[in-house]
Protein backbone atom coordinates (compact mmCIF):
# COMPACT_ATOMS: atom_id res chain seq x y z
CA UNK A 1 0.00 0.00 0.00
CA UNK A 2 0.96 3.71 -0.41
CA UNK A 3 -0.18 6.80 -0.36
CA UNK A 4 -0.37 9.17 -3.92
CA UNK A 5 1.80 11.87 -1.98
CA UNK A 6 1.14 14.30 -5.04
CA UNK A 7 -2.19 14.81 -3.20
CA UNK A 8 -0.61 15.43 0.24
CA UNK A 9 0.19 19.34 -0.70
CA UNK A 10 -3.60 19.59 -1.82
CA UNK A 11 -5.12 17.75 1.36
CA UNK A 12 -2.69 20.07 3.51
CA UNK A 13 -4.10 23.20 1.44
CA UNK A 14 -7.69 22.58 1.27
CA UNK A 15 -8.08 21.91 4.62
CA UNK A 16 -6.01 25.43 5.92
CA UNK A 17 -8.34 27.06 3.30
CA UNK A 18 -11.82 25.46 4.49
CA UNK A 19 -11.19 26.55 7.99
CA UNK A 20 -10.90 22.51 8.63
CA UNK A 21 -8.39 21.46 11.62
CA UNK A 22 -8.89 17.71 11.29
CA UNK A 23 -10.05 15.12 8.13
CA UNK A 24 -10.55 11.73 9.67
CA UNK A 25 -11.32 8.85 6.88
CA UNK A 26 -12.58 5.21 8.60
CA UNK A 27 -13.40 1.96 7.24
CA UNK A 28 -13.01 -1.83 7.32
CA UNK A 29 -13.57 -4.30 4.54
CA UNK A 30 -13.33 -1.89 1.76
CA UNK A 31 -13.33 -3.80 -1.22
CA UNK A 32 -16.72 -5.37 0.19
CA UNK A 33 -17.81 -1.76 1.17
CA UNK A 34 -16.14 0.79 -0.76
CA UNK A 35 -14.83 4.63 0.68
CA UNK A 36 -14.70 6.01 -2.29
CA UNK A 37 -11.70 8.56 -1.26
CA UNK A 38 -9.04 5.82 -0.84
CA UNK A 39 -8.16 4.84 -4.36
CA UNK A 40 -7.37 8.85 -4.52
CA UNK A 41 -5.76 8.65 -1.95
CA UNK A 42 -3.37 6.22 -3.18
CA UNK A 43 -3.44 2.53 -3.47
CA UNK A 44 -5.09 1.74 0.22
CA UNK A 45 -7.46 -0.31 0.94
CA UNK A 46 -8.74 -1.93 4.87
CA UNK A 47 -9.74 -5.18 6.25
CA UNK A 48 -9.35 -4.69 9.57
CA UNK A 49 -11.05 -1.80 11.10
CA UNK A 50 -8.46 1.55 10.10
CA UNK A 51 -8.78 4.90 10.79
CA UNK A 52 -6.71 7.84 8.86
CA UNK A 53 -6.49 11.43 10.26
CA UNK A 54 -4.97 14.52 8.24
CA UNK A 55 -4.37 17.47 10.19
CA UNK A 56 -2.78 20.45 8.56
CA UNK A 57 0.49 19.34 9.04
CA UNK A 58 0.53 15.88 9.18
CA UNK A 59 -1.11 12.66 8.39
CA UNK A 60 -2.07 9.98 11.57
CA UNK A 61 -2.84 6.54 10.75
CA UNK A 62 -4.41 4.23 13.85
CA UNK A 63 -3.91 0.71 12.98
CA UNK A 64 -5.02 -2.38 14.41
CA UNK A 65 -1.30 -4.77 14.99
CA UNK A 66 -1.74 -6.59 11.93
CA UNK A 67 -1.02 -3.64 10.01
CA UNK A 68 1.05 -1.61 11.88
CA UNK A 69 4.39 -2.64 9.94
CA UNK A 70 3.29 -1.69 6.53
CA UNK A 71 1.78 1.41 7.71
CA UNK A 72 5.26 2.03 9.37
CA UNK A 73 7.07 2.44 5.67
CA UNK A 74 4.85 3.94 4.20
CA UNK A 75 5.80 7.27 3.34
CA UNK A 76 3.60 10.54 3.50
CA UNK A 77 2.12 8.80 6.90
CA UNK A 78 3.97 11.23 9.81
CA UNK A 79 2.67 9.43 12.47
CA UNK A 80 1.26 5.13 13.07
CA UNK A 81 -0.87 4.11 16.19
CA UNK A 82 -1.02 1.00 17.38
CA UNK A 83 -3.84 -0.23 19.20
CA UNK A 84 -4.25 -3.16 20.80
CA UNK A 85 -7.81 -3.24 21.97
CA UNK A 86 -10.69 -1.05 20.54
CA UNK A 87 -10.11 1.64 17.69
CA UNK A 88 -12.39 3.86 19.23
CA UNK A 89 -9.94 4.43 22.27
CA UNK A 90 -6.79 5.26 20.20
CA UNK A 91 -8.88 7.77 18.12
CA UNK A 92 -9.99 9.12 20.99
CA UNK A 93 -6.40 9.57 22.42
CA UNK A 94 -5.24 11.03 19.26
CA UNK A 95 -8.16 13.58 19.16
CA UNK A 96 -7.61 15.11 22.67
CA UNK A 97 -3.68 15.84 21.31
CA UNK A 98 -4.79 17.41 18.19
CA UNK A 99 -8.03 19.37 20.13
CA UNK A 100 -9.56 19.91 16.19
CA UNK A 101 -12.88 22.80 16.74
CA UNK A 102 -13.34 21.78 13.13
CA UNK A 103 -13.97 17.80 11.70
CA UNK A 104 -14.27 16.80 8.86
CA UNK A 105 -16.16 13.51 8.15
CA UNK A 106 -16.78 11.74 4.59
CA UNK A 107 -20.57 12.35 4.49
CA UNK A 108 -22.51 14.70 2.32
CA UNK A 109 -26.00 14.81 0.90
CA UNK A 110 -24.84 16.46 -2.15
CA UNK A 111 -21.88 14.00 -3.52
CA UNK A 112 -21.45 10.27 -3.54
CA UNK A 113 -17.95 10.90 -3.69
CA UNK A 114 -17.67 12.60 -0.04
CA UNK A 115 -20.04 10.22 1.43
CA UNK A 116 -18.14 7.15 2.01
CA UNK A 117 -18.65 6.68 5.96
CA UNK A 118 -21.37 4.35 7.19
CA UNK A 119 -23.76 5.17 9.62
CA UNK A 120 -22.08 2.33 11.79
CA UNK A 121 -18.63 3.96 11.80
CA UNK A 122 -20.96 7.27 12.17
CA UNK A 123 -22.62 5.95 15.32
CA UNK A 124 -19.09 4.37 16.90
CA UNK A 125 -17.58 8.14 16.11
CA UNK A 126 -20.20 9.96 17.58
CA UNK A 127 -19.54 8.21 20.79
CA UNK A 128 -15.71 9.00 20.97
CA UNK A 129 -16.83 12.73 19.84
CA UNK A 130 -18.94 12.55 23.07
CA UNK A 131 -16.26 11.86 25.58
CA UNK A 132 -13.94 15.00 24.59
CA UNK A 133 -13.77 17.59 26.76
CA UNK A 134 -14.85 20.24 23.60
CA UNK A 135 -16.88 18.54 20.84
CA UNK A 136 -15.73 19.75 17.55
CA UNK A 137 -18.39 21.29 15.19
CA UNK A 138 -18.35 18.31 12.23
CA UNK A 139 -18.56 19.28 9.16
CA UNK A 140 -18.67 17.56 5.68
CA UNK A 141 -15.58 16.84 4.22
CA UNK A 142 -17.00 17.49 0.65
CA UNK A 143 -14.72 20.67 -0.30
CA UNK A 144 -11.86 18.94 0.71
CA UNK A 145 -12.61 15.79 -1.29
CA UNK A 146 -13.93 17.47 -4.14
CA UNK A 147 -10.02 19.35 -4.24
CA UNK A 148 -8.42 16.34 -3.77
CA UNK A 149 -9.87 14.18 -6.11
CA UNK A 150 -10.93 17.22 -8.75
CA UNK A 151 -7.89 18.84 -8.89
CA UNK A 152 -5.89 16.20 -11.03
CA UNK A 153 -2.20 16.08 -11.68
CA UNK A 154 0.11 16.26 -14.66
CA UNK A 155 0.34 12.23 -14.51
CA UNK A 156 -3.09 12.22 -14.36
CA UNK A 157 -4.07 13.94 -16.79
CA UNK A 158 -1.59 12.61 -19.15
CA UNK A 159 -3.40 9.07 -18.11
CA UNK A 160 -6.86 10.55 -18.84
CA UNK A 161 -5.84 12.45 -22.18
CA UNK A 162 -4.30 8.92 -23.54
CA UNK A 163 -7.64 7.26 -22.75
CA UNK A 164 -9.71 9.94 -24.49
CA UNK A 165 -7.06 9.66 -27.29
CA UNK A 166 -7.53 5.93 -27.63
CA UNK A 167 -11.24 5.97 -27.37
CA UNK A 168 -11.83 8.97 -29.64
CA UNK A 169 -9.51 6.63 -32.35
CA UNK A 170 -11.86 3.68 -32.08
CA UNK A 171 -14.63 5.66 -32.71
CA UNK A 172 -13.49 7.25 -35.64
CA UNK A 173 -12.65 3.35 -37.01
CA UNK A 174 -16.43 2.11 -37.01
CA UNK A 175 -17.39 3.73 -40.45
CA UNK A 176 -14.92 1.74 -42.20
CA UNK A 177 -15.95 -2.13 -40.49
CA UNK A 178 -20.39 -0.90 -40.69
CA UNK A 179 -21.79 -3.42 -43.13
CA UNK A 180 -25.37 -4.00 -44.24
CA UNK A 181 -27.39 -5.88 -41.37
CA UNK A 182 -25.26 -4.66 -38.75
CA UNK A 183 -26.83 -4.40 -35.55
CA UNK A 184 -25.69 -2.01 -32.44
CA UNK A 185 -24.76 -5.09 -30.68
CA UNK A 186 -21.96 -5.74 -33.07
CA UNK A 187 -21.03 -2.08 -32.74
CA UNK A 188 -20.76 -2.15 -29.41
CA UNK A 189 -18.51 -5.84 -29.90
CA UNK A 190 -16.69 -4.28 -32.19
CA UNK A 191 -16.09 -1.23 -29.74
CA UNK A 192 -15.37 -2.97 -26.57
CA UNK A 193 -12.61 -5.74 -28.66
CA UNK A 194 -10.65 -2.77 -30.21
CA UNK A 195 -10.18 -1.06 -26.30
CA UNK A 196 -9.18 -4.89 -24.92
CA UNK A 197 -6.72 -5.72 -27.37
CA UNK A 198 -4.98 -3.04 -26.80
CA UNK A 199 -4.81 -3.29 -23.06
CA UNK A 200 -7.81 -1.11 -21.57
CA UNK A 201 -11.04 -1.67 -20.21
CA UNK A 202 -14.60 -0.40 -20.22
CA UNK A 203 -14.51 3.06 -18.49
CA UNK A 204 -18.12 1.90 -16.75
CA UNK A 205 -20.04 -1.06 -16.48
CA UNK A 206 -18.81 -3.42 -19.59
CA UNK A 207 -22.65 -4.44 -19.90
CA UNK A 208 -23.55 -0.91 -20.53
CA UNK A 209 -20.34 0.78 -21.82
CA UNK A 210 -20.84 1.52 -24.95
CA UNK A 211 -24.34 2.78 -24.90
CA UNK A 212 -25.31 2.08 -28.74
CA UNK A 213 -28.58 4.22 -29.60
CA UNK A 214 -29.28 3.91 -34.02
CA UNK A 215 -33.27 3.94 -33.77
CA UNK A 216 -35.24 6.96 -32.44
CA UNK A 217 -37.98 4.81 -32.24
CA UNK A 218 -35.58 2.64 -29.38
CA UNK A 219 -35.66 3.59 -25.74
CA UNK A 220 -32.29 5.22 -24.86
CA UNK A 221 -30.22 6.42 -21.81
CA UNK A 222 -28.98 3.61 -18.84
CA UNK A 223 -31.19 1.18 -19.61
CA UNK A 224 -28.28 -1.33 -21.01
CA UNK A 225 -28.06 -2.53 -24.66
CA UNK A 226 -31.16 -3.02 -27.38
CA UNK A 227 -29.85 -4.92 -30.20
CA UNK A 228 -31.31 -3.35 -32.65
CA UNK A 229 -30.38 -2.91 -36.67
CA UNK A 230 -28.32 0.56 -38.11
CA UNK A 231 -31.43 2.21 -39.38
CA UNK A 232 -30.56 4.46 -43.10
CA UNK A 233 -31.89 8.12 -42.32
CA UNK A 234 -31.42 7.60 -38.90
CA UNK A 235 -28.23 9.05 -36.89
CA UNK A 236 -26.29 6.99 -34.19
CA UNK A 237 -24.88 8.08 -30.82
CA UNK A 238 -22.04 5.99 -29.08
CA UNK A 239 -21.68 7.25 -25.67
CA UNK A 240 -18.39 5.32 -24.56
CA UNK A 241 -14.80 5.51 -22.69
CA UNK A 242 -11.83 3.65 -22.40
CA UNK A 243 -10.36 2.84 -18.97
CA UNK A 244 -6.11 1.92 -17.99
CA UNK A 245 -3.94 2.08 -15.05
CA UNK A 246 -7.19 3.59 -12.86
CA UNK A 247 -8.43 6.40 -14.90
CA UNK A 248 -10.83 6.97 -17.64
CA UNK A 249 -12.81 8.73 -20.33
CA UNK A 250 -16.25 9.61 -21.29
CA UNK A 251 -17.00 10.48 -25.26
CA UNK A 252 -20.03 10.51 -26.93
CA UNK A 253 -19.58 10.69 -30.82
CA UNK A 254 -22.17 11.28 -33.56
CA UNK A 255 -22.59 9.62 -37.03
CA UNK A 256 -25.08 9.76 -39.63
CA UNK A 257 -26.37 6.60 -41.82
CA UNK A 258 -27.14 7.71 -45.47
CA UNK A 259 -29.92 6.63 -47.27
CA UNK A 260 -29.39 5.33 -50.59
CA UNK A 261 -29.97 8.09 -52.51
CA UNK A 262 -27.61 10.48 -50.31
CA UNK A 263 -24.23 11.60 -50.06
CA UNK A 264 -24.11 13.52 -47.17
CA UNK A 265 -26.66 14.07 -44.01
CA UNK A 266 -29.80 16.47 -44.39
CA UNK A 267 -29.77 20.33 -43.62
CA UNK A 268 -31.61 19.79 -40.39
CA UNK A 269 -29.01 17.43 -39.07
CA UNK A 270 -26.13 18.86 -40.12
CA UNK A 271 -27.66 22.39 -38.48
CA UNK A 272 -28.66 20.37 -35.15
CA UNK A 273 -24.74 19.23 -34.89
CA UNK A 274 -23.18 22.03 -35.87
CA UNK A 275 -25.10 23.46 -32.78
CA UNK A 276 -23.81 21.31 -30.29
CA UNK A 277 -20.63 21.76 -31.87
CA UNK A 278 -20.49 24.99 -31.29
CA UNK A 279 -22.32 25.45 -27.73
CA UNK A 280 -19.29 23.03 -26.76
CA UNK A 281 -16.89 25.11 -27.83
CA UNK A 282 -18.13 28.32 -26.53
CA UNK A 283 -18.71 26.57 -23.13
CA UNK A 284 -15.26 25.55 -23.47
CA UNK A 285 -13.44 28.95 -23.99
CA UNK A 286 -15.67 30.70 -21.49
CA UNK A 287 -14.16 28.31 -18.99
CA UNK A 288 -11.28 29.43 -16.80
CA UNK A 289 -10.27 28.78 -13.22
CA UNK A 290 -12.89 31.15 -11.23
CA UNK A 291 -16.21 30.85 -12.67
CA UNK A 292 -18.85 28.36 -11.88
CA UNK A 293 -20.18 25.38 -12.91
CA UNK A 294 -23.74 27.04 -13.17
CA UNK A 295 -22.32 29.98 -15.34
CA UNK A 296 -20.82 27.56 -17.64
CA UNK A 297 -23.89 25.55 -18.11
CA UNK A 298 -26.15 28.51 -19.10
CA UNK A 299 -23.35 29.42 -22.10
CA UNK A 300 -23.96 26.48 -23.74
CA UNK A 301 -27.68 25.89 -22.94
CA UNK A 302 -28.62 29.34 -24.21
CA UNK A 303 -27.09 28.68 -27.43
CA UNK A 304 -29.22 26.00 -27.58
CA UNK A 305 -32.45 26.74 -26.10
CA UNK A 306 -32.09 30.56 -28.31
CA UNK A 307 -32.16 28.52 -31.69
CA UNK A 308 -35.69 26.80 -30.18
CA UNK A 309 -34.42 23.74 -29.12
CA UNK A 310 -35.70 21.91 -25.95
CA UNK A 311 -33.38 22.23 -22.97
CA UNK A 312 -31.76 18.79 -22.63
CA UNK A 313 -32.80 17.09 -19.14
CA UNK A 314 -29.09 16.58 -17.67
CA UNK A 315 -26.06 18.70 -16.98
CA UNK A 316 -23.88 20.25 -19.24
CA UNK A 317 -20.96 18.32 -18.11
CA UNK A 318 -19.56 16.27 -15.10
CA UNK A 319 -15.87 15.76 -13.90
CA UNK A 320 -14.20 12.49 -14.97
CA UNK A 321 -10.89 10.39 -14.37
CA UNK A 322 -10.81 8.35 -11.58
CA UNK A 323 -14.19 7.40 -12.42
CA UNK A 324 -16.42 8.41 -15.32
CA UNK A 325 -18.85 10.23 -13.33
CA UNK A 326 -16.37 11.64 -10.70
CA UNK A 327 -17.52 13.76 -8.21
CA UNK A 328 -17.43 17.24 -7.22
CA UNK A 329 -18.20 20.29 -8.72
CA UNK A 330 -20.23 20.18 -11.96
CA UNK A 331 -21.28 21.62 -14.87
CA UNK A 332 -25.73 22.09 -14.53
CA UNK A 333 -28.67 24.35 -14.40
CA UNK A 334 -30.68 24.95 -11.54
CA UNK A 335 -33.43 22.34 -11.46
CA UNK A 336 -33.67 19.94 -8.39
CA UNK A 337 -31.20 17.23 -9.30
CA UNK A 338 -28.29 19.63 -9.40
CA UNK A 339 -29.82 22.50 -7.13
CA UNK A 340 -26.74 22.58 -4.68
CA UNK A 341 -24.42 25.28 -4.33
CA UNK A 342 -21.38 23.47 -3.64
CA UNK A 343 -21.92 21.58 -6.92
CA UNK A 344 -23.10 24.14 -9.29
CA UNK A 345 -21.53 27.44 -7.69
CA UNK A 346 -18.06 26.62 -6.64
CA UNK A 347 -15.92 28.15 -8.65
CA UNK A 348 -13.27 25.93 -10.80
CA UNK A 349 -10.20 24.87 -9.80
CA UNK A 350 -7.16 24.02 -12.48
CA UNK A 351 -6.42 20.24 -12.99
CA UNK A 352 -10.40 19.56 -12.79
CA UNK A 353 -11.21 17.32 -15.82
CA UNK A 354 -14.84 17.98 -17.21
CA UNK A 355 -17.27 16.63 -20.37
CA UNK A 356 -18.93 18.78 -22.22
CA UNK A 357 -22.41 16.97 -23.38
CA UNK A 358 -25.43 18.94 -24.76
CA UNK A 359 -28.21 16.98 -26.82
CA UNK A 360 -30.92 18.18 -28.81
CA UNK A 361 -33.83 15.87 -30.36
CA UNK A 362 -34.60 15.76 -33.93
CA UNK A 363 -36.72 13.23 -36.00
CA UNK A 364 -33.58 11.22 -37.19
CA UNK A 365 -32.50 10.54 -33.55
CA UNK A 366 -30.66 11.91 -30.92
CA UNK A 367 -27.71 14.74 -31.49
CA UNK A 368 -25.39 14.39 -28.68
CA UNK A 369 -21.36 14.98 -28.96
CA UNK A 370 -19.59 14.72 -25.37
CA UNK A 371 -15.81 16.09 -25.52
CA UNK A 372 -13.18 15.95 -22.31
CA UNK A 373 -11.64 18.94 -21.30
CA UNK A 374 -9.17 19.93 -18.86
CA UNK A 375 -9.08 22.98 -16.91
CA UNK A 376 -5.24 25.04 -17.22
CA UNK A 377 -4.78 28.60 -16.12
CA UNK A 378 -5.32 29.67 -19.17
CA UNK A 379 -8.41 28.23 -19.54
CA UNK A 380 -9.69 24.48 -20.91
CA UNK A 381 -8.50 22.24 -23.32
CA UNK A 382 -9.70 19.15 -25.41
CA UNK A 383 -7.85 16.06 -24.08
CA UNK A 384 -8.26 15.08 -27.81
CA UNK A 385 -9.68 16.09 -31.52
CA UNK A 386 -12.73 17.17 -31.12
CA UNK A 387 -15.66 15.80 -33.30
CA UNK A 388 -15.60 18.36 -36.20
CA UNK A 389 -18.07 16.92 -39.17
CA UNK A 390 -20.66 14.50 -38.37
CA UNK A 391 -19.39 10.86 -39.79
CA UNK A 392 -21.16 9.52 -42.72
CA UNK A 393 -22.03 5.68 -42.65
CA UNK A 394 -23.02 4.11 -45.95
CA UNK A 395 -24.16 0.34 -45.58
């Protein structure tokens, strides 16, 4: 086990600029019941019953003696407690030294991400809490979390950008192997084979991932795969991501399958993607480090909504890499699902990784493109080519 200790300087900074003295992170049996903030956190995982503290200085691990020697070498941990009984009483010892008035616990209403702490561990915690001689105030450690798994580094983002890469490049392939009587379940066999022999995995579920949708007539969104025949005068959406050494991407590309007669896609088409084309791209250079998820949304779903489309029933965009809906911050409007301040108005941070996914309805099927972009001082990049021309499929 280790810790990632390019995050340490970010834990140490978030929690000096949240006003948070303490972070304490607790679980046992993770792989069977996952904290979502340890695979950030490095490659950790517990069996028995572990409990990680970050002040502002310094990281604390209590560990039960099974673990204590590992725990010992592992750098970026300051300081290893052994205890030989109950947890509960070492944490307790180590919270009277470090007297925290602020505590931060992984539980939030707003993020799945920050929320990793059962109400077990909750309920043994609240008990230590009670025996101090000042209580601290606990707070959700959702601002830190959201920095420290948000705000990705250069590796990481050289990771991510090689999945988009990869995934963007299989995409662009299909036209050339679509044949007549191809289905969307050979599409999405053809997708998922090019991404394993080359060494990466499904970036979600590899029953879902890709999502295949060539039939308006066809239910769409999570509902898994509908085997169902390439349809001429119809367009198809591929919503799919490539996954390798622990992070991922999230791409949705459009194509266009020509009816005998044609040579290119009709007007209203063409118009519909060249709209979401563009509202990416404006979203895209209006972000910068500063501004808000919510303020971001609205560029893009003006565009839209101005030209008389419908306003698409999702966010604008979400952060991905460690997973491919990752947490934090996003990109959304103000309707209930996304109606929380610390989502939708904290402002962006550089090294957060984001899609950028509008989608309008037309007659000949869904118009969605979803790029990857990564936030730099200067503002945000594409991790790859974007989607430029809608691609033509004759079969």
């Amino acid at each position: 086990m280790k810790l990632n200790k390019e995050k340490l300087p970010i834990i140490y900074e978030s929690l000096k600029k949240n006003g948070i003295d303490a972070w304490l992170t607790v679980g046992r049996e993770t792989i069977m019941k996952s904290e979502p903030v340890l695979p950030v956190l490095g490659d950790l995982s517990f069996i028995i019953a572990t409990t990680i503290i970050f002040t502002q200085e310094k990281c604390i691990a209590v560990v039960s003696p099974l673990d204590i020697e590992a725990y010992k070498g592992m750098e970026g941990i300051d300081d290893v407690r052994l205890y030989p009984g109950y947890m509960e009483d070492t944490v307790l010892e180590v919270l009277q030294e470090i007297s925290p008035k602020v505590l931060a616990l992984n539980i939030s209403s707003a993020d799945s991400a920050a929320d990793g702490m059962t109400v077990g561990f909750y309920r043994r915690l609240e008990r230590v809490l009670d025996k101090l001689p000042v209580r601290p105030a606990v707070v959700s450690s959702f601002p830190v979390v959201a920095e420290v798994r948000g705000r990705k580094t250069p590796s990481q983002i050289e990771i991510i950008r090689d999945c988009a890469v990869q995934a963007d490049k299989y995409l662009r392939s299909l036209p050339s192997v679509c044949h007549p009587g191809m289905t969307s379940l050979e599409v999405f066999k053809y997708l998922q084979k090019s991404a394993f022999d080359d060494g990466y995995t499904m970036s979600w579920a590899e029953s879902q991932c890709p999502s295949v949708s060539c039939d308006p007539d066809v239910p769409q969104g999570h509902s898994g795969l509908i085997d169902t025949p390439l349809k001429k005068g119809c367009t198809i959406n591929i919503d799919y991501g490539v996954r390798k050494n622990g992070y991922c991407s999230d791409l949705q590309r459009m194509y266009y399958v020509l009816k005998d007669d044609e040579d290119d896609a009709p007007e209203d088409v063409k118009k519909a993607f060249y709209l979401v084309r563009d509202a990416i791209d404006a979203a895209r250079r209006f972000m910068r480090p500063g501004v808000t998820g919510f303020q971001v949304d609205q560029v893009a779903r003006h565009m839209i909504v101005d030209e008389g489309f419908d306003s698409w029933n999702a966010a604008l965009g979400h952060q991905v890499g460690h997973e491919t809906h990752d947490g934090g911050t996003i990109l959304a409007n103000r309707r209930p699902r996304y109606n929380k301040p610390e989502l939708i108005d904290t402002p962006l941070q550089v090294g957060n990784v984001f899609t950028l996914e509008p989608g309008i309805g037309i007659p000949q099927g869904r118009i969605g493109i979803e790029e990857d972009v990564v936030l730099t001082e200067n503002g945000a990049e594409f991790l790859c080519d974007r989607q430029e021309e809608i691609m033509l499929i004759r079969i």
